[in-house]
Protein backbone atom coordinates (compact mmCIF):
# COMPACT_ATOMS: atom_id res chain seq x y z
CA UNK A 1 -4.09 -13.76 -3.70
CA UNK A 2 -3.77 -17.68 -3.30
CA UNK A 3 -0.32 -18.83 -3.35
CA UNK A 4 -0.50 -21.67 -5.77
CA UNK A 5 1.86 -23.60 -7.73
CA UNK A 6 -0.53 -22.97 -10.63
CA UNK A 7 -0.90 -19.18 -10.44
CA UNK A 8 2.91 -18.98 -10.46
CA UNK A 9 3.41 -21.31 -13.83
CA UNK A 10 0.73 -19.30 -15.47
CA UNK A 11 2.10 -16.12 -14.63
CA UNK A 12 5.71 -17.18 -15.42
CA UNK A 13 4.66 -18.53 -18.40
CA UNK A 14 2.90 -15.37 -19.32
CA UNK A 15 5.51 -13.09 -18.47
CA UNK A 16 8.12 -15.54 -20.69
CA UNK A 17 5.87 -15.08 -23.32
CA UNK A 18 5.28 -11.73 -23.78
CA UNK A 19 9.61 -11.52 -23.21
CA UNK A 20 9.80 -13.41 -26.21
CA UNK A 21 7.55 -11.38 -28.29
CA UNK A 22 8.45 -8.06 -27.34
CA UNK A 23 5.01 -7.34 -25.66
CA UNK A 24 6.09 -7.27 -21.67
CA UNK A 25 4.74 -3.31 -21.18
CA UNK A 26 1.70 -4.13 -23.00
CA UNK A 27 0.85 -7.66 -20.86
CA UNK A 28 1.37 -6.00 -18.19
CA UNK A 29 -0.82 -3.05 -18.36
CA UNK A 30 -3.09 -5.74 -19.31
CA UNK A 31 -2.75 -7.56 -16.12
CA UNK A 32 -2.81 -4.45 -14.38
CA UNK A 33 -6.66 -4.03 -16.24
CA UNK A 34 -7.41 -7.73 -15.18
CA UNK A 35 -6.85 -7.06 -12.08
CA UNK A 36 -8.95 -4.00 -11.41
CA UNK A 37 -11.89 -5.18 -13.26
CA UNK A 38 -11.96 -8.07 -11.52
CA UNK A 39 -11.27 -6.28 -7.68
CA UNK A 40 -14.41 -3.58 -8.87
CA UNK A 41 -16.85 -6.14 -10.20
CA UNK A 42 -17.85 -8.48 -7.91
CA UNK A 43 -20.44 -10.52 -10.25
CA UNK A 44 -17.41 -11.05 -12.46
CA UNK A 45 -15.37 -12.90 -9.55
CA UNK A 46 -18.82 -14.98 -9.21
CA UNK A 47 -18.58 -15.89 -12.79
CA UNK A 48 -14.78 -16.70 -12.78
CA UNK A 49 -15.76 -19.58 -10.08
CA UNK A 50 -18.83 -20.52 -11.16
CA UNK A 51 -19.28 -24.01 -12.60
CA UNK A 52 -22.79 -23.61 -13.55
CA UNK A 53 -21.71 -21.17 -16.84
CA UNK A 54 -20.40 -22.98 -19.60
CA UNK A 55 -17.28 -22.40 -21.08
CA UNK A 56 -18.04 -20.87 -24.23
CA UNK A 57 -20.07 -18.89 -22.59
CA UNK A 58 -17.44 -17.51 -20.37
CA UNK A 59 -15.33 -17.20 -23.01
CA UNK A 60 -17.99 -15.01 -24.89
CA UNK A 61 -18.61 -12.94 -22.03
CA UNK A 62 -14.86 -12.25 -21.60
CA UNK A 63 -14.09 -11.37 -25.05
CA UNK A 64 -16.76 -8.60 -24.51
CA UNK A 65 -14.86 -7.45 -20.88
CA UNK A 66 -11.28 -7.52 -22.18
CA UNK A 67 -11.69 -7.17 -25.70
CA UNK A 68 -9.34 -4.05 -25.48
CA UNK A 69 -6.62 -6.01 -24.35
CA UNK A 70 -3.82 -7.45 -26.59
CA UNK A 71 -3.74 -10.51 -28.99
CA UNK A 72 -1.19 -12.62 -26.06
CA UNK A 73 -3.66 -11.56 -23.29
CA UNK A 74 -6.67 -12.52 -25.22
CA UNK A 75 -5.26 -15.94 -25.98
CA UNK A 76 -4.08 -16.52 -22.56
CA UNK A 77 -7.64 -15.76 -20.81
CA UNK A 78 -9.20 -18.11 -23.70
CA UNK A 79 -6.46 -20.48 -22.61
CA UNK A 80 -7.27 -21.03 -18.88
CA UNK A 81 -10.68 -20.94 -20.01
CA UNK A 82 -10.33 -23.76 -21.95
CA UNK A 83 -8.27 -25.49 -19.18
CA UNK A 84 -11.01 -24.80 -16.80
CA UNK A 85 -8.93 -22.45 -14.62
CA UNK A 86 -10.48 -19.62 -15.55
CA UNK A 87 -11.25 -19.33 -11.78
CA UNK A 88 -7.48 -18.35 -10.90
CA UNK A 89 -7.50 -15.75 -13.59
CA UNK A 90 -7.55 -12.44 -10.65
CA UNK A 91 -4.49 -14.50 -8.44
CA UNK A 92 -2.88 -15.24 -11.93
CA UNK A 93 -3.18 -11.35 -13.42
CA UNK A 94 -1.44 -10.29 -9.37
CA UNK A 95 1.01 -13.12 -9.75
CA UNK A 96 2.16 -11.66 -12.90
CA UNK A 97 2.19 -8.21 -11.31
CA UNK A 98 4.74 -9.84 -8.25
CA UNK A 99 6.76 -11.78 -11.09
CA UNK A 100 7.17 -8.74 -13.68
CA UNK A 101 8.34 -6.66 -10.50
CA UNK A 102 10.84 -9.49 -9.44
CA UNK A 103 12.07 -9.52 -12.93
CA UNK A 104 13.14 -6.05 -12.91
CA UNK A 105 14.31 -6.61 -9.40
CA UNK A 106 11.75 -3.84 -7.75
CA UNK A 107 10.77 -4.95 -4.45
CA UNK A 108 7.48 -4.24 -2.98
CA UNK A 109 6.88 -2.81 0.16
CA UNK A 110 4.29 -1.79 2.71
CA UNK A 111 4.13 0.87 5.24
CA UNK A 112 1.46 0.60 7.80
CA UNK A 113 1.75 3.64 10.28
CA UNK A 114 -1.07 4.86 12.38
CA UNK A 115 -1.36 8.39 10.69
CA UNK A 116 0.24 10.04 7.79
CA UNK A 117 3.86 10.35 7.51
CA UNK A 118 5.85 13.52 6.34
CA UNK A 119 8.30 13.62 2.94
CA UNK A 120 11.22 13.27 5.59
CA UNK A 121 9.97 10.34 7.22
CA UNK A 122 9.37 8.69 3.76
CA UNK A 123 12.28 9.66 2.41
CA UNK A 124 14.14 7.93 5.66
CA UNK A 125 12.64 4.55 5.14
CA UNK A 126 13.45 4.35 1.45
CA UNK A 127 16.67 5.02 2.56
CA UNK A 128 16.59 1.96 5.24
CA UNK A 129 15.15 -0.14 2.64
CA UNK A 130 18.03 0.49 0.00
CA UNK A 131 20.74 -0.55 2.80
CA UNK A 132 18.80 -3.71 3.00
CA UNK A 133 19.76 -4.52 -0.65
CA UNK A 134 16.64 -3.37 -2.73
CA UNK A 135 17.55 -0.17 -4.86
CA UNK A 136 14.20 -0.02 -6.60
CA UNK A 137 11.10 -0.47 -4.66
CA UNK A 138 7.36 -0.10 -4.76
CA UNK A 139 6.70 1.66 -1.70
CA UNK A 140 2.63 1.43 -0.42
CA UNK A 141 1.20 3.47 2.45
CA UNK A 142 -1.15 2.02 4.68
CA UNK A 143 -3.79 3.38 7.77
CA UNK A 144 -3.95 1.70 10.85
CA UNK A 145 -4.55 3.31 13.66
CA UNK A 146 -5.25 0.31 16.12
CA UNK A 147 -1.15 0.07 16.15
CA UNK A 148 -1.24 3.65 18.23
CA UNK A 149 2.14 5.13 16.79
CA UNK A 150 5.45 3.72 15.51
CA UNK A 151 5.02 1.73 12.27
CA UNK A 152 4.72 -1.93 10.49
CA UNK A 153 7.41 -2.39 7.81
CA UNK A 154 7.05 -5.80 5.01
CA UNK A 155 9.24 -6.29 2.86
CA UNK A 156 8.73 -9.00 0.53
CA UNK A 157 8.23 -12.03 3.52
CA UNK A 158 10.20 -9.89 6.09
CA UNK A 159 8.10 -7.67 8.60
CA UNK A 160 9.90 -4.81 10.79
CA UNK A 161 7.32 -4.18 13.33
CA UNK A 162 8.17 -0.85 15.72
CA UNK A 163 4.33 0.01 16.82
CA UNK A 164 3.77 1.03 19.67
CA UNK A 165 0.96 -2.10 19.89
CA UNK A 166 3.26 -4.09 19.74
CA UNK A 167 5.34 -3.34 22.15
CA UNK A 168 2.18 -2.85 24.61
CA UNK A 169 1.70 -6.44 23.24
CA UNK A 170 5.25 -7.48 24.42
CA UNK A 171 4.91 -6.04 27.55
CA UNK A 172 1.79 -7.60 29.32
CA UNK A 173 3.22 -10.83 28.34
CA UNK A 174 6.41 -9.80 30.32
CA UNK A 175 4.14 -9.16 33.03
CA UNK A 176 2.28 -11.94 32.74
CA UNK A 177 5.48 -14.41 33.38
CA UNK A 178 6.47 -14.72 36.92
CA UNK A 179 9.85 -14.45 38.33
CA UNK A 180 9.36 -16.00 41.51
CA UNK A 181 10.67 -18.85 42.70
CA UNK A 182 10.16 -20.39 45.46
CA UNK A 183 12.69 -21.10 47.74
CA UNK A 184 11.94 -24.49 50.06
């Protein structure tokens, strides 16, 4: 997702929007739709940032895509169209995702571990996350088993790393700075 000022004011405005017209579930289920059309199809990411289509074109082609979503959504995807941003519309539609969850303060989180972790074990880092100040959170389990054992903990823009990489990592640069000083 690109971290624009523009993906945020769309999404803000979006998620204002929908506030004020009672239609926040809805948008967002929409989003949620946005967002996994445009992740499986990868002709349709070509066509969001291609400026060889023409805009009515694009906007005829995604009338036919979303035409299940709502009246707001509808009008917002012909809006950016329009505005010839209809290239952010995938970072806009995960923006929204990140500001609807900030809203309702639910924090997101990712778990990278090297295998799979047991109910306790899950259960145990919820916990450590709520005594960091985030009762509700989105909790995502990730694979990686380059970090050997231990885990990776984000949390928002904070990272907890315990891996066992890591600290394989730390170590040959320990041994890589020398002590010795010479003496004459």
């Amino acid at each position: 997702m690109k971290n624009t000022r523009a993906t945020y004011r769309y999404a803000k405005s979006l998620l204002e929007l929908a506030k004020e017209q009672g239609t926040l579930e809805v948008c967002k289920t929409d989003m949620e739709a946005v967002v996994s059309i445009c992740k499986d199809s990868r002709e349709l990411m070509l066509l969001l940032k291609s400026p060889v289509v023409k805009t009515d074109k694009k906007q005829a082609i995604f009338s036919e895509i979303f035409g299940s979503c709502s009246s707001l959504t509808m009008s917002f995807i012909q809006l950016i169209t329009q505005k010839k941003r209809e290239a952010l519309l995938f970072d806009i539609a995960e923006r929204f995702l990140l500001v609807y969850k900030e809203s309702l303060g639910i924090g997101t989180a990712i778990l990278t571990t090297a295998t799979f972790i047991d109910e306790d074990t899950r259960q145990n880092v919820l916990d450590f996350i709520k005594k960091q100040g985030i009762n509700q959170v989105d909790l995502t389990e990730k694979i990686d088993e380059s970090l050997i054992g231990g885990a990776v903990l984000r949390l928002g823009d904070k990272q907890l790393d315990a891996s066992i990489a890591r600290q394989i990592k730390d170590l040959k640069q320990s041994f890589n700075k020398n002590p010795y000083i010479k003496d004459f």
